[in-house]
C-alpha atoms as a PDB file:
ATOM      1  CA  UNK A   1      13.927 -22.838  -3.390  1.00  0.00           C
ATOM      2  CA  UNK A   2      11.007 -20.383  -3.101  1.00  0.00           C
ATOM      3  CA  UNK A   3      10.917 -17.556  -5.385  1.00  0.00           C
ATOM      4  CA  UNK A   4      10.348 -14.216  -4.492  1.00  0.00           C
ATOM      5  CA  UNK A   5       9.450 -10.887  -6.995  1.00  0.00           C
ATOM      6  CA  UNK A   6       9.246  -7.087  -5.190  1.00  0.00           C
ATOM      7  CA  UNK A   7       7.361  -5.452  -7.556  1.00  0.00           C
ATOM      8  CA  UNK A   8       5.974  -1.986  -7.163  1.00  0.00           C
ATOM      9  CA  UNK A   9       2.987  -1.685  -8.450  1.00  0.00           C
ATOM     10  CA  UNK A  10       1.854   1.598 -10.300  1.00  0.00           C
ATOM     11  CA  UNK A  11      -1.458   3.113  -9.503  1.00  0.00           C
ATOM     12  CA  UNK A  12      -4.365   1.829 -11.749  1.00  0.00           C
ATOM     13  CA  UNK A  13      -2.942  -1.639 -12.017  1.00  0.00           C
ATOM     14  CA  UNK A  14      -4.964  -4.571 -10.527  1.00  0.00           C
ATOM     15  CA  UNK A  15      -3.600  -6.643  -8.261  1.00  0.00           C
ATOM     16  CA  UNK A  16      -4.449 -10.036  -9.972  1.00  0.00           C
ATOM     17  CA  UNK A  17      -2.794 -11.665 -13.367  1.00  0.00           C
ATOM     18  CA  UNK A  18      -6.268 -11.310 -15.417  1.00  0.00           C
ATOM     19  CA  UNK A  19      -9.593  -8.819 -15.239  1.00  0.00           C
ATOM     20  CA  UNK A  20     -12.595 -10.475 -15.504  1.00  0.00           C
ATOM     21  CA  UNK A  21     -15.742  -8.336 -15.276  1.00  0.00           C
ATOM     22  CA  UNK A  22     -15.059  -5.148 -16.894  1.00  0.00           C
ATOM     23  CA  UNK A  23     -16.316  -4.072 -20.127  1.00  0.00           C
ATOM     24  CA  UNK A  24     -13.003  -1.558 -20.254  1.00  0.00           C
ATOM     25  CA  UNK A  25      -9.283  -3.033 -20.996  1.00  0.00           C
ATOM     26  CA  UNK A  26      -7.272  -2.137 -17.315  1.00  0.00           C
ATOM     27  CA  UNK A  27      -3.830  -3.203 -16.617  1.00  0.00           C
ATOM     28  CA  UNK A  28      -2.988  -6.188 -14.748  1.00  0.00           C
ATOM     29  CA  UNK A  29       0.026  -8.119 -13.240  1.00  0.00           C
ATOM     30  CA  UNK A  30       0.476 -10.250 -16.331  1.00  0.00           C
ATOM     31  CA  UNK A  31       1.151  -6.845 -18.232  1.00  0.00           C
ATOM     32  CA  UNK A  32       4.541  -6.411 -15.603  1.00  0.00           C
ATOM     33  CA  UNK A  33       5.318  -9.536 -14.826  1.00  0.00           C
ATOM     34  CA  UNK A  34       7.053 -12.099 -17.040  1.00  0.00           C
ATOM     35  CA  UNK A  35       7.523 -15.200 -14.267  1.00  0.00           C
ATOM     36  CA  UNK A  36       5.078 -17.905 -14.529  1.00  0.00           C
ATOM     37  CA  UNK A  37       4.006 -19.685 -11.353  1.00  0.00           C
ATOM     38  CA  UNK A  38       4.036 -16.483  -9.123  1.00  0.00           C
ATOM     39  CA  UNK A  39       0.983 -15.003  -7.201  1.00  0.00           C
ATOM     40  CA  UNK A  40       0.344 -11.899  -5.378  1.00  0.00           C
ATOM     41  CA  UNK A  41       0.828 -12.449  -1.229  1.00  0.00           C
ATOM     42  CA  UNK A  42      -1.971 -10.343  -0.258  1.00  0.00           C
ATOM     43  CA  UNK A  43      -3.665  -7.408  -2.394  1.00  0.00           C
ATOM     44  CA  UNK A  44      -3.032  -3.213  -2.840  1.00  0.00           C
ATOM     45  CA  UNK A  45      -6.029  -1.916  -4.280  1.00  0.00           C
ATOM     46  CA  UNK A  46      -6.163  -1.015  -8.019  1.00  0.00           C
ATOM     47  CA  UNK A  47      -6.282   3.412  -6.860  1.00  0.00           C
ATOM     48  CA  UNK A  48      -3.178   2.261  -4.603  1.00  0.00           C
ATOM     49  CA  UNK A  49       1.277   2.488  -5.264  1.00  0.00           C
ATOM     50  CA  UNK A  50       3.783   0.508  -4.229  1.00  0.00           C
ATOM     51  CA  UNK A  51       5.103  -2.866  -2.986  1.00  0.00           C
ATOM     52  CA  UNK A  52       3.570  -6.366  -3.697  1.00  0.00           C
ATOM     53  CA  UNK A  53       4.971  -9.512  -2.839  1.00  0.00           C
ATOM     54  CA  UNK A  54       4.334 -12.250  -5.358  1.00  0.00           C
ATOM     55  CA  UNK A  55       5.747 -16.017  -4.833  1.00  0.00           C
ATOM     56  CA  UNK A  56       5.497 -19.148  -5.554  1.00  0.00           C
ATOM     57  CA  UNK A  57       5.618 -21.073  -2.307  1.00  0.00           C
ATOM     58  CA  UNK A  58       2.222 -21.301  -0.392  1.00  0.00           C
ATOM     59  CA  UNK A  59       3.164 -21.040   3.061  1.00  0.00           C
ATOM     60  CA  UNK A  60       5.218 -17.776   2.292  1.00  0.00           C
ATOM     61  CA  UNK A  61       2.504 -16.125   0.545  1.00  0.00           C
ATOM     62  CA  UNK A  62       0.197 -17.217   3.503  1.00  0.00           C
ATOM     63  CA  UNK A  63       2.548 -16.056   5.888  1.00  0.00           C
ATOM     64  CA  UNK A  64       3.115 -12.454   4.282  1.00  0.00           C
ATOM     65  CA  UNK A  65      -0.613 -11.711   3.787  1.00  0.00           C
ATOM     66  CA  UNK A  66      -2.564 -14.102   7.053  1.00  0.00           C
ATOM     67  CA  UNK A  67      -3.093 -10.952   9.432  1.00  0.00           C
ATOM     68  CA  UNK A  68      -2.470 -13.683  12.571  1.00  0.00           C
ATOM     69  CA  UNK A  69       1.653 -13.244  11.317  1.00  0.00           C
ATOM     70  CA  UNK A  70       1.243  -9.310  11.861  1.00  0.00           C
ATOM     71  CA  UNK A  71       3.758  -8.302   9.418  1.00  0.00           C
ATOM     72  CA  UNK A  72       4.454  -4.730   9.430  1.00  0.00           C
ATOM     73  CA  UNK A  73       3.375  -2.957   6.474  1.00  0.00           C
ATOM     74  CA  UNK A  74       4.629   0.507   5.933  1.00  0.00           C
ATOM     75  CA  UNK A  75       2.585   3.250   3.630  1.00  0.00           C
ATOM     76  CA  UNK A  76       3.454   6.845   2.864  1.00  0.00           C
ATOM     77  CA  UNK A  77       0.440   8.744   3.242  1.00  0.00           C
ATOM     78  CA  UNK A  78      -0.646  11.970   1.224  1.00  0.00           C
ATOM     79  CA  UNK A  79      -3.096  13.378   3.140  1.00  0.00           C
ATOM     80  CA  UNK A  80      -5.151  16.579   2.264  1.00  0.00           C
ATOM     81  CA  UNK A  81      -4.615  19.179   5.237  1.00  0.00           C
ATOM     82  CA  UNK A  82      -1.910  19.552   7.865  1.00  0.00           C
ATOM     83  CA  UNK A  83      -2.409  16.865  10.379  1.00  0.00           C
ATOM     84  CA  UNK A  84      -2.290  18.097  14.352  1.00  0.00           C
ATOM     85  CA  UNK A  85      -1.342  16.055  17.378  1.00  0.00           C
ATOM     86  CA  UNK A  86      -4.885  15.486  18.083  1.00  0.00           C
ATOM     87  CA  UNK A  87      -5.424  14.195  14.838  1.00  0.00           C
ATOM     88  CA  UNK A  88      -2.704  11.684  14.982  1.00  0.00           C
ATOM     89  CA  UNK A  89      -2.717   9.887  18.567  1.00  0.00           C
ATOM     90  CA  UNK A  90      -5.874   8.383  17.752  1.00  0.00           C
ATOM     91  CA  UNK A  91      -4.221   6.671  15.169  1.00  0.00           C
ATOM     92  CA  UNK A  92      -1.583   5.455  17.577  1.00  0.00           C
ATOM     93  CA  UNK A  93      -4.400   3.973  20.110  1.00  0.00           C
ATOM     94  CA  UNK A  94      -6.470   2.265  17.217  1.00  0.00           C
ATOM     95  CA  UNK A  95      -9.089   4.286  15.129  1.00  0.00           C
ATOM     96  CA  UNK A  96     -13.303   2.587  15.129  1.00  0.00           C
ATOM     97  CA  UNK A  97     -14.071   2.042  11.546  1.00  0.00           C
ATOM     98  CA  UNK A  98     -17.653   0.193  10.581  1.00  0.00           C
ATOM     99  CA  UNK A  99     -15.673  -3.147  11.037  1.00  0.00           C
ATOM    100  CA  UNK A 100     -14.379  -2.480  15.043  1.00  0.00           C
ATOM    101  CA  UNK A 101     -11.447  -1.074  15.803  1.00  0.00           C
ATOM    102  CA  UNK A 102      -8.247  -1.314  14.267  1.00  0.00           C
ATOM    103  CA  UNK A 103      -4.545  -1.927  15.931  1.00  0.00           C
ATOM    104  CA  UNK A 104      -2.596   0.872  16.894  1.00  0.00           C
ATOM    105  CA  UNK A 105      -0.978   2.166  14.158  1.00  0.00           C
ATOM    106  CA  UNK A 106       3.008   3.677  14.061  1.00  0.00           C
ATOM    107  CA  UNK A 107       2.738   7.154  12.566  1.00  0.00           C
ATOM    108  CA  UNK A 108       4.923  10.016  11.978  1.00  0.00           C
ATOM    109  CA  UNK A 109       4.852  13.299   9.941  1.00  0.00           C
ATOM    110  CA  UNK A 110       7.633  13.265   6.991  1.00  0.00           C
ATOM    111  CA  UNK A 111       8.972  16.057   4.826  1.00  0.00           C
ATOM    112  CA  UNK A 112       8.000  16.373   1.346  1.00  0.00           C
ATOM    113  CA  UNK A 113       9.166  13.073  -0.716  1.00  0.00           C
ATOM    114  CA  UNK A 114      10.947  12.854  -3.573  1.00  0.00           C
ATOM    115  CA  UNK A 115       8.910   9.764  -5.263  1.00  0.00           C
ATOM    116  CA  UNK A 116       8.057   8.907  -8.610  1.00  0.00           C
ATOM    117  CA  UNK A 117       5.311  11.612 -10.248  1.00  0.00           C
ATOM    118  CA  UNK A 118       1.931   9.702 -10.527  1.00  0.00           C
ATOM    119  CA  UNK A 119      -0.426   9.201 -13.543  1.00  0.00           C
ATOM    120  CA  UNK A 120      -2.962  10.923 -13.541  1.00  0.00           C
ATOM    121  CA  UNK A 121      -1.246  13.255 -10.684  1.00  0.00           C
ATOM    122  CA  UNK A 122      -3.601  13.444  -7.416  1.00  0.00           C
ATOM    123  CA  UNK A 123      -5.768  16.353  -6.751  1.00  0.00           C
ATOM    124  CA  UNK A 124      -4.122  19.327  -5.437  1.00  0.00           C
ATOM    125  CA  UNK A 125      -6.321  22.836  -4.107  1.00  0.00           C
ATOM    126  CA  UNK A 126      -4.674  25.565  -3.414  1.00  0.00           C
ATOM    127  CA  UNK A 127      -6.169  26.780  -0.769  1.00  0.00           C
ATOM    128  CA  UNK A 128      -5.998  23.371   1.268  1.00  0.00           C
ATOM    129  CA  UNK A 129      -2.421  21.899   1.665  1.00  0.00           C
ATOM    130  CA  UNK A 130      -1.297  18.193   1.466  1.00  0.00           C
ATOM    131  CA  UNK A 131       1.349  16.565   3.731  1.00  0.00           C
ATOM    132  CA  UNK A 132       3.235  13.421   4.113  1.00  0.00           C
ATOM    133  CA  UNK A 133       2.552  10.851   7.132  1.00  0.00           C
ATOM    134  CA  UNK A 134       4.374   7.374   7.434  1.00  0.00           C
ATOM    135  CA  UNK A 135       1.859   4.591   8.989  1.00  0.00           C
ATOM    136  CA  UNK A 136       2.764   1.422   9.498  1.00  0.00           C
ATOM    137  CA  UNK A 137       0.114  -1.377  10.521  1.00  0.00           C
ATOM    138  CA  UNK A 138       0.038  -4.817  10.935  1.00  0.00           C
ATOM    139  CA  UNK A 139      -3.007  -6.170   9.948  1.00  0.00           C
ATOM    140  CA  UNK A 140      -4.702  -5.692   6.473  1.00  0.00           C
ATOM    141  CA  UNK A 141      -8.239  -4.946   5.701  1.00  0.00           C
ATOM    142  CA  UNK A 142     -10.450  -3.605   2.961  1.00  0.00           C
ATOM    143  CA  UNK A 143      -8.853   0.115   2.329  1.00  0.00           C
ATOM    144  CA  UNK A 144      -8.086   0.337   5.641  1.00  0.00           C
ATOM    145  CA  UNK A 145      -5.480   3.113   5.796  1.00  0.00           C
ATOM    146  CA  UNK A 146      -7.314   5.368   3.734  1.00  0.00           C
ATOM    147  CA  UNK A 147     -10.124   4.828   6.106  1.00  0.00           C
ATOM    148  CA  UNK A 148      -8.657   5.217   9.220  1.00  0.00           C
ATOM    149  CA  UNK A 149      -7.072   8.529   7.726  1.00  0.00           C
ATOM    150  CA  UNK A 150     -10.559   9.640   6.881  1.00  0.00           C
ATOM    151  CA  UNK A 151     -11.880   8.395  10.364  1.00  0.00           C
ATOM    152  CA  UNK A 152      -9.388  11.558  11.777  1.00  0.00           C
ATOM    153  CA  UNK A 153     -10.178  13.748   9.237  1.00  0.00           C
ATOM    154  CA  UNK A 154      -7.272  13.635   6.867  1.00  0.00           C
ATOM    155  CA  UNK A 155      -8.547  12.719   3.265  1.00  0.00           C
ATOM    156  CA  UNK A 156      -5.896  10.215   1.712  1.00  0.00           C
ATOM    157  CA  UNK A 157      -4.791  11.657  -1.911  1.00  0.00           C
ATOM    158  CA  UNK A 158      -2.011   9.261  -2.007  1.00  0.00           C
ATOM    159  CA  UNK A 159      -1.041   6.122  -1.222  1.00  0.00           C
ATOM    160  CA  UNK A 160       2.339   4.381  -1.455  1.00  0.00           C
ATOM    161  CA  UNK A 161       2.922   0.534   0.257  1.00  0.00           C
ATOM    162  CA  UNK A 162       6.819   0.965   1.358  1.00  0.00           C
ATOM    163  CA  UNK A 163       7.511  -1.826   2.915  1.00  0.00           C
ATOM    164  CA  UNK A 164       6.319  -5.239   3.675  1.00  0.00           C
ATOM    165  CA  UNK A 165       8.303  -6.686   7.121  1.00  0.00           C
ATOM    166  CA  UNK A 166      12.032  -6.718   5.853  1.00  0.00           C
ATOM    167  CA  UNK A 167      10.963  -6.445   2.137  1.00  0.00           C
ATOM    168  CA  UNK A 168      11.024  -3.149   0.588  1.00  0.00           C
ATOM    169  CA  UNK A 169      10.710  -0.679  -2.532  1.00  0.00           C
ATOM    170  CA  UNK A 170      14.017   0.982  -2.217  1.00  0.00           C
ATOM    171  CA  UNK A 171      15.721   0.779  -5.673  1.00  0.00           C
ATOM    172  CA  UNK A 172      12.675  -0.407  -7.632  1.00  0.00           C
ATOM    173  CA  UNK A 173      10.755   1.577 -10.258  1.00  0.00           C
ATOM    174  CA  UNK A 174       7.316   1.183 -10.739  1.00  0.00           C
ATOM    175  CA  UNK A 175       6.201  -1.011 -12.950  1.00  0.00           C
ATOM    176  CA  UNK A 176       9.749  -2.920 -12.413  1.00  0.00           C
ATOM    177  CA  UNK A 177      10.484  -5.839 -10.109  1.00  0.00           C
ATOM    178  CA  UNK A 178      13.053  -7.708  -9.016  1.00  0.00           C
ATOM    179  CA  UNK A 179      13.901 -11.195  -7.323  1.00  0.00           C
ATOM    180  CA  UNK A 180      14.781 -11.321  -3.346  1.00  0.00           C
ATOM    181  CA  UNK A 181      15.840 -13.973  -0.719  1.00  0.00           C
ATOM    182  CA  UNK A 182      12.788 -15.803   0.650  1.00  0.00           C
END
């Protein structure tokens, strides 16, 4: 039987077991993670929150993270200004970034969320204000929300990976995991 951790991953940890490369100690997946034979299906970059899917069956972790499955992954989005209509349809169409253009992209404006505080906490000016966006995508490249945010104007400050498919981060604190049906 395939085994299966949810872990949400707190901002400034990498999203491999060691670091190799940096002159500076940073936190890594082994520092979480107590289950030996697991590995991360797919990435969340190191300045990035939220759900990763680790197992220990190949052709799980190949079908979570291979882009030709198009799993829906879900982010919360803290964006820096108030986002307009005009801002967000392009999103729904599919944004040009340097690499082509992306799939459309689900998106919808949310209230104010009641998540975990995050260290260090983001940026916040008071005389721009931040809001709350829920994108969901189903393919996965380099930093890609955060760039297709940027591509409409709305600076990402935040960035929280909900959900993965049927998988999510309800229930789970960060730096905590648990084990889920395959």
């Amino acid at each position: 039987m395939a085994r299966l951790l949810l872990f949400n991953k707190p901002f400034g940890v990498l999203s491999q077991f060691t670091d190799r490369g940096s002159p500076t100690v940073r936190a890594t997946l082994s520092d979480f993670i107590v289950v030996k034979g697991v590995y991360p299906a797919g990435r969340l970059d190191r300045d990035s929150e939220g759900l990763l899917l680790l197992t220990d069956d190949g052709r799980l972790q190949a079908r979570i993270a291979d882009p030709r499955f198009k799993l829906p992954k879900s982010y919360l989005v803290q964006v820096e200004g108030d986002p307009q209509e005009e801002q967000l349809e392009p999103l729904r169409k599919g944004v040009r970034l340097k690499d082509g253009m992306t799939l459309p992209a689900e998106i919808e404006r949310i209230d104010a969320l009641e998540l975990w505080p995050r260290d260090p906490p983001i940026r916040v000016r008071k005389s721009i204000p931040d809001s709350w966006l829920k994108l969901t995508i189903r393919e996965g490249r380099n930093r890609q929300v955060r760039r297709m945010t940027a591509a409409v104007g709305l600076p990402t400050l935040r960035l929280v990976r909900w959900s993965i498919g049927d998988w999510s981060l309800a229930g789970i604190a960060p730096g905590q995991y648990r084990e889920d049906a395959a």
